[in-house]
N, C-alpha and C. Protein backbone atom coordinates (compact mmCIF):
# COMPACT_ATOMS: atom_id res chain seq x y z
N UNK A 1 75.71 33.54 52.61
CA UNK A 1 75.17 34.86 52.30
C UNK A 1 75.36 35.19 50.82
N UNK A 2 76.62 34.88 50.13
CA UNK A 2 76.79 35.27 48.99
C UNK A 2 76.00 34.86 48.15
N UNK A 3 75.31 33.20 48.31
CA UNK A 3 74.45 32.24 47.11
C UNK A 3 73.17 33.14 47.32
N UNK A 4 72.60 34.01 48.66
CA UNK A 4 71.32 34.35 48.80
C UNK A 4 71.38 35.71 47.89
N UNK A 5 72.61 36.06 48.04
CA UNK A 5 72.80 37.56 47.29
C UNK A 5 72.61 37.32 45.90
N UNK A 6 73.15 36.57 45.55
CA UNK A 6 73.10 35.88 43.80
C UNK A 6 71.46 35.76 43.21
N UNK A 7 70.69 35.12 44.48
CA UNK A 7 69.71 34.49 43.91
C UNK A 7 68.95 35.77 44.03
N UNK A 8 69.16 36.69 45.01
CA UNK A 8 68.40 38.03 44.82
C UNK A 8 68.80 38.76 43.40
N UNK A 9 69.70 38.77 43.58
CA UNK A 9 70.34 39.68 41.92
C UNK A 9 69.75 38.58 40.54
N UNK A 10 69.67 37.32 41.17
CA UNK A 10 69.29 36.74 39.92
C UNK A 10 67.69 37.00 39.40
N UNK A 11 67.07 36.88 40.68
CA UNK A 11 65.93 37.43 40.56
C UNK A 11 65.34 39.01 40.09
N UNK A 12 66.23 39.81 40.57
CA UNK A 12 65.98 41.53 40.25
C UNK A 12 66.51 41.38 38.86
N UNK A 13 67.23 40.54 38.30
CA UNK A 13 67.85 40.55 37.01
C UNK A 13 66.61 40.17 36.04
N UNK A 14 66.09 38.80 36.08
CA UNK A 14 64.54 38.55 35.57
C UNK A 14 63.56 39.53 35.66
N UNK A 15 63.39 40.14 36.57
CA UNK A 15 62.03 40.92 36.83
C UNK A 15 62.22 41.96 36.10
N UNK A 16 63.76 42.74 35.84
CA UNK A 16 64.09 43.86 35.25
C UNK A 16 63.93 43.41 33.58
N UNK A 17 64.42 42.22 33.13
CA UNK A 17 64.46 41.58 31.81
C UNK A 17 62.86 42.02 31.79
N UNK A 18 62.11 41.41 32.41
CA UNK A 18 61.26 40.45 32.03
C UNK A 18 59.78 42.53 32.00
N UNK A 19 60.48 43.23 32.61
CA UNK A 19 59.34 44.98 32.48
C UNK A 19 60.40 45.05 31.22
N UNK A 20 61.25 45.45 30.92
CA UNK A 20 61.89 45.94 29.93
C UNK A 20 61.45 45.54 28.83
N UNK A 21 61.06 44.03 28.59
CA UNK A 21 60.33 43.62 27.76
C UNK A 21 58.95 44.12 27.47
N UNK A 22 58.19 43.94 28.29
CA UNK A 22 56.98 44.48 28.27
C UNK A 22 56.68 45.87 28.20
N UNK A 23 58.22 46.78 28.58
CA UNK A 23 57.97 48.35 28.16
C UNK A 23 58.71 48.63 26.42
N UNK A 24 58.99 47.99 26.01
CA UNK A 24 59.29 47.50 24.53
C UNK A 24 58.20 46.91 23.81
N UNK A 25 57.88 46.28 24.37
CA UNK A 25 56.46 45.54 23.77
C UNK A 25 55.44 47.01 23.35
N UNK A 26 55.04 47.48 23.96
CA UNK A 26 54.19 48.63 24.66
C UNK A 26 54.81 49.77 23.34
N UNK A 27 56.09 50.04 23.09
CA UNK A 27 56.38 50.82 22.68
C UNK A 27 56.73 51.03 21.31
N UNK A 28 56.69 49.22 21.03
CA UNK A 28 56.59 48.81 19.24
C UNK A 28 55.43 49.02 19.20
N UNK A 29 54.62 48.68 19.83
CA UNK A 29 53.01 48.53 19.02
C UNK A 29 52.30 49.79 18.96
N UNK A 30 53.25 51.08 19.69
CA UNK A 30 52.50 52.06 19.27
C UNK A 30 53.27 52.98 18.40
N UNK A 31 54.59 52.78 18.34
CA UNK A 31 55.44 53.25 17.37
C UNK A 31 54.98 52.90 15.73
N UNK A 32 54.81 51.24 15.74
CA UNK A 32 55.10 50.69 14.96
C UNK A 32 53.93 51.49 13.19
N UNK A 33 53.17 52.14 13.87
CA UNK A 33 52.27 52.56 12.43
C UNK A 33 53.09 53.57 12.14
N UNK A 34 54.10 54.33 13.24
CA UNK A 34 54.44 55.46 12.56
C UNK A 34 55.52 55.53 11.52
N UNK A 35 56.36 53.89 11.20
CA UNK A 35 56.86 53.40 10.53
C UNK A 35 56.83 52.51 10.05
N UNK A 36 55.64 52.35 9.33
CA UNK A 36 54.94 51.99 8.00
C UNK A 36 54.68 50.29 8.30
N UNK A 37 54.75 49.69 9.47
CA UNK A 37 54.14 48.94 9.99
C UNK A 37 52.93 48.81 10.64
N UNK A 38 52.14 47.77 10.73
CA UNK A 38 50.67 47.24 11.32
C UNK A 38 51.07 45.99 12.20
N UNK A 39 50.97 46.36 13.00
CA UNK A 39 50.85 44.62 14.14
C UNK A 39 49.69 45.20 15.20
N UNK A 40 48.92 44.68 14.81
CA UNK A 40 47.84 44.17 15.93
C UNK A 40 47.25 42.59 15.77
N UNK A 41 46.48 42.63 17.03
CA UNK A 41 45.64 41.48 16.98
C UNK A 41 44.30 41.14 16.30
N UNK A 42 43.80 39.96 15.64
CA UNK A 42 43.30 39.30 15.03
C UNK A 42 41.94 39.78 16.01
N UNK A 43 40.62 39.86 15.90
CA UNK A 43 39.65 40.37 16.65
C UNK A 43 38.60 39.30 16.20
N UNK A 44 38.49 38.44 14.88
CA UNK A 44 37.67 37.71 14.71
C UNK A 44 37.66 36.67 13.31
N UNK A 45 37.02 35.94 13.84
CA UNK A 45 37.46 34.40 13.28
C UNK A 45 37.12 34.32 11.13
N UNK A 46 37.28 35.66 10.83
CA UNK A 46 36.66 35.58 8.87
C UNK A 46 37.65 34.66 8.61
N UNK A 47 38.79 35.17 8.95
CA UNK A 47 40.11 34.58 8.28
C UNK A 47 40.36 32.88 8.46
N UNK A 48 40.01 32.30 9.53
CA UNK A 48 40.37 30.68 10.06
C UNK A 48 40.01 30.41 8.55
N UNK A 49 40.72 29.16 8.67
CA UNK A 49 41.74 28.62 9.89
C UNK A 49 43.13 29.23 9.03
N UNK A 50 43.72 30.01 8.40
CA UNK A 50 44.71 30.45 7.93
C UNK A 50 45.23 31.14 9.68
N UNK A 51 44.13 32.47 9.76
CA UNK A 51 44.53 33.21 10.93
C UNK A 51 43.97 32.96 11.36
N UNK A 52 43.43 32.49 12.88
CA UNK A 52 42.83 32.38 13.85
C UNK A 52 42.65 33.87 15.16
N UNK A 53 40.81 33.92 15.68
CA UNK A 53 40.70 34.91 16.37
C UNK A 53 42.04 34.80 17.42
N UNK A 54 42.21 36.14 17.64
CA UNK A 54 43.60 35.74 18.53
C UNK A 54 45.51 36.39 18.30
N UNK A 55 45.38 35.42 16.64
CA UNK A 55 46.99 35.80 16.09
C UNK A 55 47.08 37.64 16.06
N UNK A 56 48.50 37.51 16.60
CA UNK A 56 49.09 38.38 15.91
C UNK A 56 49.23 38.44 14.94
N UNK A 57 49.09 39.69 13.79
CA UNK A 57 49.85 39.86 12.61
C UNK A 57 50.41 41.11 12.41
N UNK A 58 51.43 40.76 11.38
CA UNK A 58 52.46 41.58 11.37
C UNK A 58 52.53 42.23 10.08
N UNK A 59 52.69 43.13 9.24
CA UNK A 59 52.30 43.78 8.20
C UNK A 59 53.14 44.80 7.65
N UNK A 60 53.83 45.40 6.61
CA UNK A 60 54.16 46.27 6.49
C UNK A 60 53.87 46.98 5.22
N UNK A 61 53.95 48.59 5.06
CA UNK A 61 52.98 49.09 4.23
C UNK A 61 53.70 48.72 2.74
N UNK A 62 53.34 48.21 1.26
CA UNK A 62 53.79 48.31 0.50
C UNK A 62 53.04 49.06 -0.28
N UNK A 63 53.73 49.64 -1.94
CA UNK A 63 53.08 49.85 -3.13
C UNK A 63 51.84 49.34 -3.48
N UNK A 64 50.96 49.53 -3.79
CA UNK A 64 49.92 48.64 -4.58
C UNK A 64 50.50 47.69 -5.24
N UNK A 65 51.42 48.08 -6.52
CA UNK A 65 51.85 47.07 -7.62
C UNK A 65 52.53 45.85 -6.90
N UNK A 66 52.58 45.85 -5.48
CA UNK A 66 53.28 44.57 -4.26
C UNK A 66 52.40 43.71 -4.24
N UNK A 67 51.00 44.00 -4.41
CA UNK A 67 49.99 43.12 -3.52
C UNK A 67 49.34 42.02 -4.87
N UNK A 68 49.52 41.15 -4.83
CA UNK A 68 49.12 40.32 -5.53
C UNK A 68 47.67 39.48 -5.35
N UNK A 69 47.04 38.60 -6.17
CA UNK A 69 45.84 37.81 -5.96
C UNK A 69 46.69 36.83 -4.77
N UNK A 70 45.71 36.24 -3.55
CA UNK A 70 45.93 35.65 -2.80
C UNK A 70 46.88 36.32 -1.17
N UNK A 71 47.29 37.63 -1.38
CA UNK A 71 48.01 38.26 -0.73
C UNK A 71 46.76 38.40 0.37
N UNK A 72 47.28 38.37 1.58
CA UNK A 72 46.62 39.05 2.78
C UNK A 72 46.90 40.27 3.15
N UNK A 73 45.85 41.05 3.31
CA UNK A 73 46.41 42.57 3.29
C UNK A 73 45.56 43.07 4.43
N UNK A 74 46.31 44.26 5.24
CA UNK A 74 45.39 45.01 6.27
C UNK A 74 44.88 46.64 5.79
N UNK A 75 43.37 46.19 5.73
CA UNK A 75 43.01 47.78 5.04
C UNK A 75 41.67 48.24 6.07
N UNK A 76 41.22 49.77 5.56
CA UNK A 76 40.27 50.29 6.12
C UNK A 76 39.03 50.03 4.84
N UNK A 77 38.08 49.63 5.36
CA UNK A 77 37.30 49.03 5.05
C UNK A 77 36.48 50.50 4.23
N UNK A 78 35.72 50.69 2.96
CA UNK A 78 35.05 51.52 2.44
C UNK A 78 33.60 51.92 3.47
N UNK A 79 33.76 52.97 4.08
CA UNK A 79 33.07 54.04 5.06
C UNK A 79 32.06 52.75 6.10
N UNK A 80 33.12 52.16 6.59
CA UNK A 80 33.11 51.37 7.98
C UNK A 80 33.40 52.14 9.26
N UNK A 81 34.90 53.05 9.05
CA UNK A 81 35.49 54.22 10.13
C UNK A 81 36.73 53.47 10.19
N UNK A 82 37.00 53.20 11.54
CA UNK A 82 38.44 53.40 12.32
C UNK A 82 39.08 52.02 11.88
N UNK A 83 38.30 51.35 12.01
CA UNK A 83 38.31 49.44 12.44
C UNK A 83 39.15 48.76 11.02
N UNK A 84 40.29 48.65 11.50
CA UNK A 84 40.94 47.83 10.02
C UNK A 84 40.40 46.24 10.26
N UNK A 85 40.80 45.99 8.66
CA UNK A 85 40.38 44.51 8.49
C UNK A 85 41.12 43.65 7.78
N UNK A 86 41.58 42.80 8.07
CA UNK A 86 42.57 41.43 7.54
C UNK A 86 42.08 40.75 6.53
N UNK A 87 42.22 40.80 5.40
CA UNK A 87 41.26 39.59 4.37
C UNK A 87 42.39 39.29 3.10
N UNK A 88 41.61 38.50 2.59
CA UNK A 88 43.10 37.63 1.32
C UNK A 88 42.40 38.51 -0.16
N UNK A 89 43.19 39.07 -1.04
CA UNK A 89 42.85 39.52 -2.14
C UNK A 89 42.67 38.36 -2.86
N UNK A 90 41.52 38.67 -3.58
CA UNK A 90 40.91 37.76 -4.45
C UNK A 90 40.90 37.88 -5.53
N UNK A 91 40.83 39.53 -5.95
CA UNK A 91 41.09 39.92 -7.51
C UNK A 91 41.59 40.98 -7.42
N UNK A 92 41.90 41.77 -8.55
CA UNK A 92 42.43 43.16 -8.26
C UNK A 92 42.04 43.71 -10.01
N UNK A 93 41.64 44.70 -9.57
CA UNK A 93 40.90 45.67 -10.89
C UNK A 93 42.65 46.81 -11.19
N UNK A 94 42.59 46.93 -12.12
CA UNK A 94 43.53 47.42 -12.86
C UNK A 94 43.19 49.22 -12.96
N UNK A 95 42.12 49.63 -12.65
CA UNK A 95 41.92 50.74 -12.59
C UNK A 95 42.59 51.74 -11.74
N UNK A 96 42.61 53.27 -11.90
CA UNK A 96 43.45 54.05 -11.24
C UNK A 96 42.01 54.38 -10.25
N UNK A 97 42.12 54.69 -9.10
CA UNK A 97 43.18 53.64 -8.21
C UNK A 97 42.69 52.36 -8.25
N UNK A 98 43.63 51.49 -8.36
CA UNK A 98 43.65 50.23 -7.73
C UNK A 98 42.95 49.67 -7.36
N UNK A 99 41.62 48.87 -7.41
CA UNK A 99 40.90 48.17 -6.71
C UNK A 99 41.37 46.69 -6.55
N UNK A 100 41.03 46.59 -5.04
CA UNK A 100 40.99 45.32 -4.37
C UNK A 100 40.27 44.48 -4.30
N UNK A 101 39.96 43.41 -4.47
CA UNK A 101 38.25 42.59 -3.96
C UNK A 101 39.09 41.34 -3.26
N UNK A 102 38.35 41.36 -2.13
CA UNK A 102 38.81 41.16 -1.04
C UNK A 102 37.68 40.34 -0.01
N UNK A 103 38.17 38.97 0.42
CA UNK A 103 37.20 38.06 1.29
C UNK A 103 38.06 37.64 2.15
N UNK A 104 37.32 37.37 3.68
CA UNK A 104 38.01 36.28 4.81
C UNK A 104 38.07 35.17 4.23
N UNK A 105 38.78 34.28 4.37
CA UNK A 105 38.91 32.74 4.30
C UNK A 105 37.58 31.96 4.62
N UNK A 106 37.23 32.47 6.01
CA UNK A 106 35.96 31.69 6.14
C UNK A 106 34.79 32.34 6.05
N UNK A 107 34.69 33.16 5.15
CA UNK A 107 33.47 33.35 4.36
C UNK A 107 32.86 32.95 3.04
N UNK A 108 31.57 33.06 3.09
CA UNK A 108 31.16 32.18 1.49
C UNK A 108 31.48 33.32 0.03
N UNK A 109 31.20 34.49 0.86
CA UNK A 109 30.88 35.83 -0.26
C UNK A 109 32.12 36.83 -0.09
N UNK A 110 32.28 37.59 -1.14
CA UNK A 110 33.87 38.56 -1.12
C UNK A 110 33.19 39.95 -0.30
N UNK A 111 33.92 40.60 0.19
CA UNK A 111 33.40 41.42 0.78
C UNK A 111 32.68 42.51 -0.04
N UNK A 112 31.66 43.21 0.24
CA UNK A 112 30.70 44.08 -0.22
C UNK A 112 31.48 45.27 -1.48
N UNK A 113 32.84 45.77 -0.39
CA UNK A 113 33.18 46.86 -1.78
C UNK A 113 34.65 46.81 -2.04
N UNK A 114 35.05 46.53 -2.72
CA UNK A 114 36.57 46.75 -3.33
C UNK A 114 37.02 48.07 -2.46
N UNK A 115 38.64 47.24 -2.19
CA UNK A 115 39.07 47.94 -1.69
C UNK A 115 40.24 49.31 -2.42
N UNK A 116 40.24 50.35 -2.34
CA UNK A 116 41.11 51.40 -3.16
C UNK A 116 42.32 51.32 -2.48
N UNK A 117 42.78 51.40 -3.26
CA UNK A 117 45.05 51.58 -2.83
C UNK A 117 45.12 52.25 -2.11
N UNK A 118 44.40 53.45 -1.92
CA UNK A 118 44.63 54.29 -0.85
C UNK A 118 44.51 53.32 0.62
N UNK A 119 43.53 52.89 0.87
CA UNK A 119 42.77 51.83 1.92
C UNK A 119 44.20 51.05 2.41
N UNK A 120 44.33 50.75 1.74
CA UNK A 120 45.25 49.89 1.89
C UNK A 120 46.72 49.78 2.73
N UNK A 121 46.83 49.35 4.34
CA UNK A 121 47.64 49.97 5.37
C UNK A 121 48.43 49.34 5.11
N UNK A 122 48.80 47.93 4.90
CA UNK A 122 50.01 46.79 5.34
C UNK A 122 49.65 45.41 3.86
N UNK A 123 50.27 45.07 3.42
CA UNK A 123 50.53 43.67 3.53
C UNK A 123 51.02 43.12 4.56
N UNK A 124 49.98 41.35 4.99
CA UNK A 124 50.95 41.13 5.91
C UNK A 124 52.08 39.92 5.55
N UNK A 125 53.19 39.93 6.67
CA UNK A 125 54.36 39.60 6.44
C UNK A 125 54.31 37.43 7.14
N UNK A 126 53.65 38.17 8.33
CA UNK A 126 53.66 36.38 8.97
C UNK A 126 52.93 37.12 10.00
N UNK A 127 52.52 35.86 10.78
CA UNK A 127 51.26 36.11 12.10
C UNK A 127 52.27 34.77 13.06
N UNK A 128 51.61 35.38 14.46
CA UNK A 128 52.09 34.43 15.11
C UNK A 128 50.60 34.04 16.04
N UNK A 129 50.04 32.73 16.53
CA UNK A 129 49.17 32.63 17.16
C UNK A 129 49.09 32.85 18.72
N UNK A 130 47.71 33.71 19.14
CA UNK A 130 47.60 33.86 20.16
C UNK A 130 48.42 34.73 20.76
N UNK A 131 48.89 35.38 20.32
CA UNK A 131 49.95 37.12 20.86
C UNK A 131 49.15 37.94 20.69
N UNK A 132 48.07 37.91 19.86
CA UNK A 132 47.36 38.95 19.56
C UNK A 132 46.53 39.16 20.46
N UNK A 133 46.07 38.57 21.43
CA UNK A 133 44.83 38.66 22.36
C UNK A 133 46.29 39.89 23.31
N UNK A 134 47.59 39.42 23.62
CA UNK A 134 48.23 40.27 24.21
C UNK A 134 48.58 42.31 23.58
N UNK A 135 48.47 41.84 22.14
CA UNK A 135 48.62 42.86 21.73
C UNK A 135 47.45 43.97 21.55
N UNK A 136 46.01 43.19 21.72
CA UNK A 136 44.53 43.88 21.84
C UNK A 136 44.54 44.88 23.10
N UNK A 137 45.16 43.78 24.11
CA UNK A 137 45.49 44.46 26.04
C UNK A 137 46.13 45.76 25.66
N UNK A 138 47.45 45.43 24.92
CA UNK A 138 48.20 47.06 25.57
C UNK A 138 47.73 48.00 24.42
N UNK A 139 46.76 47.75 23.48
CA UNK A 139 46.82 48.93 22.87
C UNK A 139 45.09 49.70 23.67
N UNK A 140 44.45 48.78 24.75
CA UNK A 140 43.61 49.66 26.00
C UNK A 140 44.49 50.74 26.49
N UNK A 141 43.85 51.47 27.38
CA UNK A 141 44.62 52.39 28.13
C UNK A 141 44.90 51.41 29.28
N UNK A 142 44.10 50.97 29.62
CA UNK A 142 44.79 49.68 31.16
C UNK A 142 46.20 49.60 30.47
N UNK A 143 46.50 48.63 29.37
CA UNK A 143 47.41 47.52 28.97
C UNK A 143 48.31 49.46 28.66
N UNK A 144 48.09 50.34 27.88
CA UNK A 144 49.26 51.19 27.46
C UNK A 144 49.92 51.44 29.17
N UNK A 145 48.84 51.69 30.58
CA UNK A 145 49.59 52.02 31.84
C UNK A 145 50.46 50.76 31.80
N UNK A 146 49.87 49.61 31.41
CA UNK A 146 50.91 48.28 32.06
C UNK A 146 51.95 48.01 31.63
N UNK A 147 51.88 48.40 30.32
CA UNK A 147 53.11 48.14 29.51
C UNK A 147 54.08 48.99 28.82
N UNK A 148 53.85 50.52 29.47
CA UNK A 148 54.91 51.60 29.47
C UNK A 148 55.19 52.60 30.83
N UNK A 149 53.72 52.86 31.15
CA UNK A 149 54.20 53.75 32.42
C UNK A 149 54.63 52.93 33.59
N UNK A 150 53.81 51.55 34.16
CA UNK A 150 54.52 50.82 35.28
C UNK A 150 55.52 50.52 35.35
N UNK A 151 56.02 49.87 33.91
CA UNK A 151 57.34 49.71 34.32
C UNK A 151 58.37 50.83 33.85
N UNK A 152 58.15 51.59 33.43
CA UNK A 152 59.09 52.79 33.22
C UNK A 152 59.34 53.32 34.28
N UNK A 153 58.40 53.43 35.68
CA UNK A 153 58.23 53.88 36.52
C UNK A 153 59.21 53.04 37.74
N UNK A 154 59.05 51.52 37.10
CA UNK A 154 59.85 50.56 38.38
C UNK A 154 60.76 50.14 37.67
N UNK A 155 61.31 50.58 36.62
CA UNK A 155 62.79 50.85 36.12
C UNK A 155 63.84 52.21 36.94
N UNK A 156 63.03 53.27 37.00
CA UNK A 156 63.17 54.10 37.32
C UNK A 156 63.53 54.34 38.44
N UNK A 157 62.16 53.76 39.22
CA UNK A 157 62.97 53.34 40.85
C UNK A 157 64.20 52.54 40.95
N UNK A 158 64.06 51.42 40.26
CA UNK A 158 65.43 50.69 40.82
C UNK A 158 66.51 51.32 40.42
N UNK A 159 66.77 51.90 39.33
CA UNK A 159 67.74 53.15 38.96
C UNK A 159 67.94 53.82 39.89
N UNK A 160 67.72 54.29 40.42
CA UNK A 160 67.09 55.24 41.87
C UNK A 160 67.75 54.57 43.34
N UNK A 161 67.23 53.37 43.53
CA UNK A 161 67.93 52.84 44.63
C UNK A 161 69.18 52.07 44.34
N UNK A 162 69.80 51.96 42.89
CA UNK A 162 71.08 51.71 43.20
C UNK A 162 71.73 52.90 42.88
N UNK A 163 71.85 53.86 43.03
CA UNK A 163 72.07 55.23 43.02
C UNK A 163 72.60 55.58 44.28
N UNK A 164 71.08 55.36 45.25
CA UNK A 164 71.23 56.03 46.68
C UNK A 164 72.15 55.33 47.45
N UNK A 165 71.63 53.88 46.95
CA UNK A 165 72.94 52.75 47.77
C UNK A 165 73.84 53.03 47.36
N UNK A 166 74.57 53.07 46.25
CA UNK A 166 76.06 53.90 45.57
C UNK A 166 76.74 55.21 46.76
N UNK A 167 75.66 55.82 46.36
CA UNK A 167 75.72 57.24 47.45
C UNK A 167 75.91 56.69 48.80
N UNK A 168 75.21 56.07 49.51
CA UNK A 168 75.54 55.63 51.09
C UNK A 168 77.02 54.92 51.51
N UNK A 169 77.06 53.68 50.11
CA UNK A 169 78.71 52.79 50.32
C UNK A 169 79.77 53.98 50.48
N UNK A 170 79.25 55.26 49.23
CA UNK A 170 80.55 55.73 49.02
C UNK A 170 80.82 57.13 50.29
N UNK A 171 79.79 57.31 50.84
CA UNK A 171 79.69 58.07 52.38
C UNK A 171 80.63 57.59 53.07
N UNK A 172 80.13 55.60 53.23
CA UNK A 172 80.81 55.33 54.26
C UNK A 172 82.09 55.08 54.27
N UNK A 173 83.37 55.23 53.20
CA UNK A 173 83.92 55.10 53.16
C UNK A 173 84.55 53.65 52.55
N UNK A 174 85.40 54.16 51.65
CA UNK A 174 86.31 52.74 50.79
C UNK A 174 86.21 50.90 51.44
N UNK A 175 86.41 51.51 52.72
CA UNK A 175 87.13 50.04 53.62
C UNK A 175 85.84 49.67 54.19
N UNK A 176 84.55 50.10 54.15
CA UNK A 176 83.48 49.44 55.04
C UNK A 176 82.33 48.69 53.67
């Protein structure tokens, strides 16, 4: 009985690791702009083969005077809207503000308009491949329920039932 008890606890032990993670996951990636970080996922292939559709990248906001020729940087694109974009600086204009000129890797031409310092969300730091298709999921509303309210919710419960079981042992008394 005791090895079956183990392997249950070993198991509720993983499953609890393994939401805790994923309600952490969930909770960097939406924290993470509000402290001067960018990690999302890669949405399409300009960048290959440096970044591939897919990678994660990871970014954090610097100065202008940080970003150098060849730097990969995450900016909002000149009156595109919401949609940031990953590309390698190619030149940089000395003017106030700051201009960027800025191309994917696997494109022939630099992109259409220099980018202004303002634009400019993250340098990035390192990418990891293929996390990013995970990190596209939870920033849906599906993936934000999956990866903060479910398991916050079945954290919660199990909190909950070793509580009540606590409460019942200690009903029944010390010796049972």
């Amino acid at each position: 009985m005791a090895a079956k008890k183990s392997g249950v606890d070993r198991s509720l032990y993983i499953v609890s690791l393994a939401l805790f993670l994923i309600l952490l996951s969930g909770v960097v990636l939406y924290a993470a702009p509000h402290s001067g970080w960018q990690i999302d996922g890669v949405r399409s292939g300009s960048m290959a083969p440096a970044i591939e559709r897919g990678t994660l990248v990871v970014g954090k906001s610097v100065k202008p005077e940080a970003i150098a020729v060849n730097d990969i940087i995450i900016f909002r694109p000149v009156g595109v809207g919401e949609q940031l974009l990953c590309h390698r600086v190619i030149s940089i204009e000395m003017k106030s503000p700051r201009l960027f000129q800025t191309k994917g890797d696997a494109e022939t031409k630099p992109d259409p308009y220099p980018v202004p310092a303002q634009n400019v969300m993250a340098k990035v730091l390192f990418s990891l491949p293929l996390l990013g298709y995970l990190a596209m999921f939870l920033k849906t509303p599906y993936g934000f329920v999956m990866s903060v309210v479910v398991p916050g919710l079945v954290i919660i419960a199990v909190c909950v039932y070793g509580i009540r079981r606590e409460i019942a042992r200690m009903r029944r008394g010390p010796d049972r």
